[in-house]
Protein backbone atom coordinates (compact mmCIF):
# COMPACT_ATOMS: atom_id res chain seq x y z
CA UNK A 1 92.19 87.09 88.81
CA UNK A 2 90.72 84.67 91.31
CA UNK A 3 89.74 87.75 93.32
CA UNK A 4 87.55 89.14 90.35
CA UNK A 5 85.43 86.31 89.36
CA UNK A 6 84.31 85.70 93.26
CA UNK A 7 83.55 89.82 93.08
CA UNK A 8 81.13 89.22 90.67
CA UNK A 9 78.87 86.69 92.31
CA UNK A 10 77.97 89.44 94.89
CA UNK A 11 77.53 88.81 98.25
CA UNK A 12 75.60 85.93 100.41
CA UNK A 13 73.36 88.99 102.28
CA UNK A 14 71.43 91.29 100.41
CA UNK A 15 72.39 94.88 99.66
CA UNK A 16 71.24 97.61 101.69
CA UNK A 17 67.72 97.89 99.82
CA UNK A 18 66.94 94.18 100.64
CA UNK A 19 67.49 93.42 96.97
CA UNK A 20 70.20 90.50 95.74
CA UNK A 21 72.98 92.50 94.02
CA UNK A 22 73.43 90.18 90.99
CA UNK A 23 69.74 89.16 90.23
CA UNK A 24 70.64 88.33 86.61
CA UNK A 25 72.86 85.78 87.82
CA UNK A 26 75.29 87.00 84.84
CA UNK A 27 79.22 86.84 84.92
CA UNK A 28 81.95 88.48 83.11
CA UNK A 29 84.24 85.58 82.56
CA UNK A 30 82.25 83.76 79.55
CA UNK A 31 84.46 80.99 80.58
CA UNK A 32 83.54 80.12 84.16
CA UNK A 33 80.70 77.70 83.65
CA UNK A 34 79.68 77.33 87.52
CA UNK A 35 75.54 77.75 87.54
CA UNK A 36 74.45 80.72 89.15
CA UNK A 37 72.60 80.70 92.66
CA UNK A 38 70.67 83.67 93.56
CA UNK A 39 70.29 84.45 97.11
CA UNK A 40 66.78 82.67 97.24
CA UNK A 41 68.37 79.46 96.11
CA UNK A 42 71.01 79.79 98.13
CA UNK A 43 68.85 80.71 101.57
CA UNK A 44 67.30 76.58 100.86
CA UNK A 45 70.33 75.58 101.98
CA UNK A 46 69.56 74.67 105.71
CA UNK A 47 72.79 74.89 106.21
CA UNK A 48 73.17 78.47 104.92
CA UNK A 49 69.91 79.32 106.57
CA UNK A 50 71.13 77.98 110.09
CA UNK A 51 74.12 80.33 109.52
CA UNK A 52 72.71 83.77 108.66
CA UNK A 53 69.98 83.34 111.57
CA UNK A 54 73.15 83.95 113.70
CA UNK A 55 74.61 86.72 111.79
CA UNK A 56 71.37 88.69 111.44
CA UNK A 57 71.09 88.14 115.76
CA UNK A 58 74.75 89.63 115.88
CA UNK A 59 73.93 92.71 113.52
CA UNK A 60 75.37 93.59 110.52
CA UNK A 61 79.25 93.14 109.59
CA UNK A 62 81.49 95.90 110.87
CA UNK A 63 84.84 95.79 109.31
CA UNK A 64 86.76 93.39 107.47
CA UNK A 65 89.65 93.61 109.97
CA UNK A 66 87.12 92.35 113.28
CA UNK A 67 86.80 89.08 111.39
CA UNK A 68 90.69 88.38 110.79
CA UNK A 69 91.03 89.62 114.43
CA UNK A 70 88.03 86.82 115.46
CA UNK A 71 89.67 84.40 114.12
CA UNK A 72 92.53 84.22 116.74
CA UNK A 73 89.63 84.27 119.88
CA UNK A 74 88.34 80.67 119.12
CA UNK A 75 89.91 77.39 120.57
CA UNK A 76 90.19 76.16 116.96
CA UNK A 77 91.68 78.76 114.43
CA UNK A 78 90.90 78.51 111.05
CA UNK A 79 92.80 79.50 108.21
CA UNK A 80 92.35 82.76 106.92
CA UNK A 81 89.88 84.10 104.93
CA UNK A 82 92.26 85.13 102.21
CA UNK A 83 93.48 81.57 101.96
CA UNK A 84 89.82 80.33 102.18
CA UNK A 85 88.54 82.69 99.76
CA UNK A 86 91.11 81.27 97.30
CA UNK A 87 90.59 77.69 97.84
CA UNK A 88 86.20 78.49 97.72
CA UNK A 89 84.13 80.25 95.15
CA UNK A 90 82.88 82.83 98.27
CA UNK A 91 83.75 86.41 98.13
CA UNK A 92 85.48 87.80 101.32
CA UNK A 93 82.22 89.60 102.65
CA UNK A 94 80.50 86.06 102.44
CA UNK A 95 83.00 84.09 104.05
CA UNK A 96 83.10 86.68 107.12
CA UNK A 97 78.92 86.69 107.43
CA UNK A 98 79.42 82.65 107.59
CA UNK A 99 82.38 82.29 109.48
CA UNK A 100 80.39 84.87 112.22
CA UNK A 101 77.30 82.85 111.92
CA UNK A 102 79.60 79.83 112.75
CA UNK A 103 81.28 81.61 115.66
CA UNK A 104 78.19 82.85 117.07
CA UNK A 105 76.64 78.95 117.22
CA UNK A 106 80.34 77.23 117.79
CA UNK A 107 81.84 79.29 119.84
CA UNK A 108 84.77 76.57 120.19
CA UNK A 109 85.38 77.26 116.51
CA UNK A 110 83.99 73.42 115.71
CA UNK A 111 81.12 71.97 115.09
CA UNK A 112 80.03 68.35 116.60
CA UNK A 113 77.45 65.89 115.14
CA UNK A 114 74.78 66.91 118.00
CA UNK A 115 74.60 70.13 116.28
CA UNK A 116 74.18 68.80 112.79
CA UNK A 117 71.24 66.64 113.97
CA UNK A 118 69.77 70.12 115.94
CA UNK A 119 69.43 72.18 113.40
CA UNK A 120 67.89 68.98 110.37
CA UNK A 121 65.75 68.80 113.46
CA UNK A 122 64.76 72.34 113.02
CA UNK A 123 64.08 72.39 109.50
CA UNK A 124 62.46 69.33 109.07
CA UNK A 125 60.24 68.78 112.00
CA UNK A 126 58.11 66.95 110.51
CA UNK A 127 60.23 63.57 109.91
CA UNK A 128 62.92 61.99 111.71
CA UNK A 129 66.21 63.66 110.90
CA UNK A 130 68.61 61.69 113.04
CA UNK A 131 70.20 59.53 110.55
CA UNK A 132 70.13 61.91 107.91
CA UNK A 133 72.56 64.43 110.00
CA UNK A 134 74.62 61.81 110.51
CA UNK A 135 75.67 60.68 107.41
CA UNK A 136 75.53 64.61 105.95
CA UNK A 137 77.94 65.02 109.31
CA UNK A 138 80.20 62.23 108.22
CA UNK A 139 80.13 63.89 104.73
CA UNK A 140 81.63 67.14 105.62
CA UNK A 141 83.84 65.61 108.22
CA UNK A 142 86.57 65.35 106.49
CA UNK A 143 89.29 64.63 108.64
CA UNK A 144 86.69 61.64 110.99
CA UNK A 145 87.46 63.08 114.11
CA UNK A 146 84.48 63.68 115.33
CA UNK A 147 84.03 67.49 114.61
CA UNK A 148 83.98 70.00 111.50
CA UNK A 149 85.79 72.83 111.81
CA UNK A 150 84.82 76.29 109.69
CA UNK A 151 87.38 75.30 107.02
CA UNK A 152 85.90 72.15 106.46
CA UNK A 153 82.42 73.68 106.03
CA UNK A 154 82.87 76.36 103.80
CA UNK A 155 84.75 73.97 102.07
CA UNK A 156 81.55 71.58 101.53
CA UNK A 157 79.23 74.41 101.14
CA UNK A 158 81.14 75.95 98.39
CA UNK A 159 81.18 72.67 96.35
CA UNK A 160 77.31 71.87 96.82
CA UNK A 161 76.29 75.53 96.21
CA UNK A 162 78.78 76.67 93.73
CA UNK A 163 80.72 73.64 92.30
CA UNK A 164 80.68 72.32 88.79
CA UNK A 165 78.54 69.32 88.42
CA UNK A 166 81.09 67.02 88.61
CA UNK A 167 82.54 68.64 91.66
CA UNK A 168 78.77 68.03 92.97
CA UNK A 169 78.93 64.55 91.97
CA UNK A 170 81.58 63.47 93.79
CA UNK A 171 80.75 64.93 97.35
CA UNK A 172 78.04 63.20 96.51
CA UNK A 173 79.68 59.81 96.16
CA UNK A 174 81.42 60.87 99.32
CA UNK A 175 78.39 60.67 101.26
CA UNK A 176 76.50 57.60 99.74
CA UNK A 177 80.33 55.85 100.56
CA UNK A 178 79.55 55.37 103.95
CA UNK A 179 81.96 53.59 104.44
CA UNK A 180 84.37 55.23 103.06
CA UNK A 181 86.21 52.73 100.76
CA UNK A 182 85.95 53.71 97.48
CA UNK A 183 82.70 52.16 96.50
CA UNK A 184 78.84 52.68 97.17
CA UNK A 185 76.92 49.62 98.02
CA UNK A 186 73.29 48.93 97.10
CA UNK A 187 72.86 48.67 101.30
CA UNK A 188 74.91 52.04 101.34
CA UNK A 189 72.17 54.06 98.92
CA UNK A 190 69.33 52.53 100.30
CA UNK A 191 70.50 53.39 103.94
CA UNK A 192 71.09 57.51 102.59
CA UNK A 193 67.62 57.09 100.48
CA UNK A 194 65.91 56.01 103.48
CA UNK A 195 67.43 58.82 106.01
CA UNK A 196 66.38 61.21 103.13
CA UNK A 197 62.55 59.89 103.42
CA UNK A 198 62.57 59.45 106.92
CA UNK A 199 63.65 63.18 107.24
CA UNK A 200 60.81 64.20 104.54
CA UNK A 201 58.27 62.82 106.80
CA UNK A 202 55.10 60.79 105.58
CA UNK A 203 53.00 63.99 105.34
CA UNK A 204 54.39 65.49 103.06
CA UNK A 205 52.98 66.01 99.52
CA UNK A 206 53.13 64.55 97.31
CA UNK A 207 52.97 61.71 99.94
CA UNK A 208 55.76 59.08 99.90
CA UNK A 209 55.15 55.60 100.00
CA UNK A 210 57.20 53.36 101.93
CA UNK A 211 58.34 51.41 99.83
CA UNK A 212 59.91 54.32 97.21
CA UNK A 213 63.62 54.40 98.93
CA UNK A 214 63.66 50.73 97.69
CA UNK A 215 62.52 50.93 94.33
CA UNK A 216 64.36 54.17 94.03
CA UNK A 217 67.51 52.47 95.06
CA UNK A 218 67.04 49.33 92.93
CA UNK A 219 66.51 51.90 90.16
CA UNK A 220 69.90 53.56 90.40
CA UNK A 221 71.64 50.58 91.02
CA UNK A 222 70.92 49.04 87.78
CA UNK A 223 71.73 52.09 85.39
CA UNK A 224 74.58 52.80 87.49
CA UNK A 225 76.39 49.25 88.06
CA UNK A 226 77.48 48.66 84.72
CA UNK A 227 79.75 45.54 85.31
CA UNK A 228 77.12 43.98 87.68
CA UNK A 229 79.64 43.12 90.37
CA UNK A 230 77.40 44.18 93.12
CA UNK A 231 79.16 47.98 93.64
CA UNK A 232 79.57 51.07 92.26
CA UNK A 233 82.39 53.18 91.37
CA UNK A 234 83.06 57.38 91.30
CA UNK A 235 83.59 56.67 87.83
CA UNK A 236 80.76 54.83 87.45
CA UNK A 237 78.70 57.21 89.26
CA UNK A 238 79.84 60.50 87.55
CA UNK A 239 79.39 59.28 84.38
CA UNK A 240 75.78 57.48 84.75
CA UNK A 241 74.94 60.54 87.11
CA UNK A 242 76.13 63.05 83.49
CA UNK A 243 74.45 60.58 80.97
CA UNK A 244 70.93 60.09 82.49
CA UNK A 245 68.59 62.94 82.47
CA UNK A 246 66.50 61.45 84.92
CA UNK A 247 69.01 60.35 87.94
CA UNK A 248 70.23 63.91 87.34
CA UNK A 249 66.86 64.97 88.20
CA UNK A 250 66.66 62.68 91.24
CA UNK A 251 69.58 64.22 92.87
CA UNK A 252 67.82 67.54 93.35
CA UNK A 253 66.13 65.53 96.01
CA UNK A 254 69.71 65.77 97.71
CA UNK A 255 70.25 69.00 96.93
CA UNK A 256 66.86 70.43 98.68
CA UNK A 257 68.00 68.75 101.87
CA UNK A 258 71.36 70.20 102.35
């Protein structure tokens, strides 16, 4: 059952003709609810973009049965794809071209916060993406040990490019918690807002002023701190976040920087 509903989102590479195999974005289960991503959406992803770079270097996938045997050649082993497929909203075929993306950059089968701040670097040379990295590394490190293995990855990717909103949402809150203690701080947002600008770069258009993290911040803060006792709550967040048409809008901001 699980296996069916991933079939239909077709595959992370395009078919043979250079075409994406579900461009209707269409699925047969009327009630799986998860928005679509087509393979143009999905290839903003820096993330996802750092990723296939590798795998088109390395060629094309061979068989099914050299990635299970990969996975035993790396000094961390992650779990297999079957169990990964089940616990993501990746097909099989996608979850092999990412985890030999991964291998081809990591070789050690993990990834450390140097990398994360190489390849932000990349894509946004025109700003400072230091800070950025590291909180988006801090984000997807889920066990804070310093390193992200593939598990943890695919993990994050599959609930920022194919989660339900409020699955969204709450990575979200993971990341603006810097701290990680259950609550986001006006410093906390203001200190993500500003990596986010800083990593924009002031040439872009339209132009940012430099004052905007600030007022964006002070913004949020009031729609979303309802009891006005100087924090904010998941639940708080997730349900200001569903209400409010316009922070809704806001967070694509996030989402284009992923």
């Amino acid at each position: 059952m699980q296996a069916d509903k991933k079939a239909v989102d077709g595959d992370l590479l395009p078919d043979a003709n250079g075409k994406d195999p579900n461009p209707g974005g269409q699925t047969e289960d009327s009630k799986w609810q998860r928005p679509r991503l087509s393979r143009k959406s999905l290839m903003k992803c820096c993330l996802v973009k750092w990723i296939i770079a590798s795998t088109t270097q390395q060629g094309p996938d061979d068989d099914s049965s050299d990635s299970d045997l990969e996975l035993s050649m790396v000094r961390h082993q992650p779990e297999g794809l079957e169990q990964l497929q089940a616990q993501t909203q990746f097909t099989r075929k996608e979850l092999q071209s990412l985890y030999r993306g991964f291998k081809n950059e990591c070789p050690s089968g993990l990834v450390d916060e140097e990398t994360f701040k190489s390849i932000y670097s990349q894509f946004f040379p025109q700003g400072d993406a230091t800070t950025y990295a590291h909180f988006l590394f801090n984000a997807f490190d889920m066990d804070r040990n310093g390193s992200i293995r593939f598990e943890d990855f695919v993990l994050g990717l599959s609930v920022l490019l194919r989660g339900s909103v409020t699955e969204k949402l709450r990575w979200a809150f993971n990341l603006y918690d810097i701290n990680k203690d259950g609550y986001i701080t006006k410093e906390e947002m203001l200190a993500i807002m500003t990596s986010i600008y800083d990593m924009m770069g002031r040439y872009t258009l339209p132009s940012v002023r430099d004052d905007s993290p600030f007022e964006h911040v002070e913004k949020f803060f009031q729609k979303m701190d309802r009891n006005r006792d100087g924090v904010v709550t998941i639940e708080e967040f997730i349900e200001t976040c569903q209400k409010d048409e316009s922070i809704m809008a806001s967070m694509q901001l996030f989402e284009n920087v992923i």
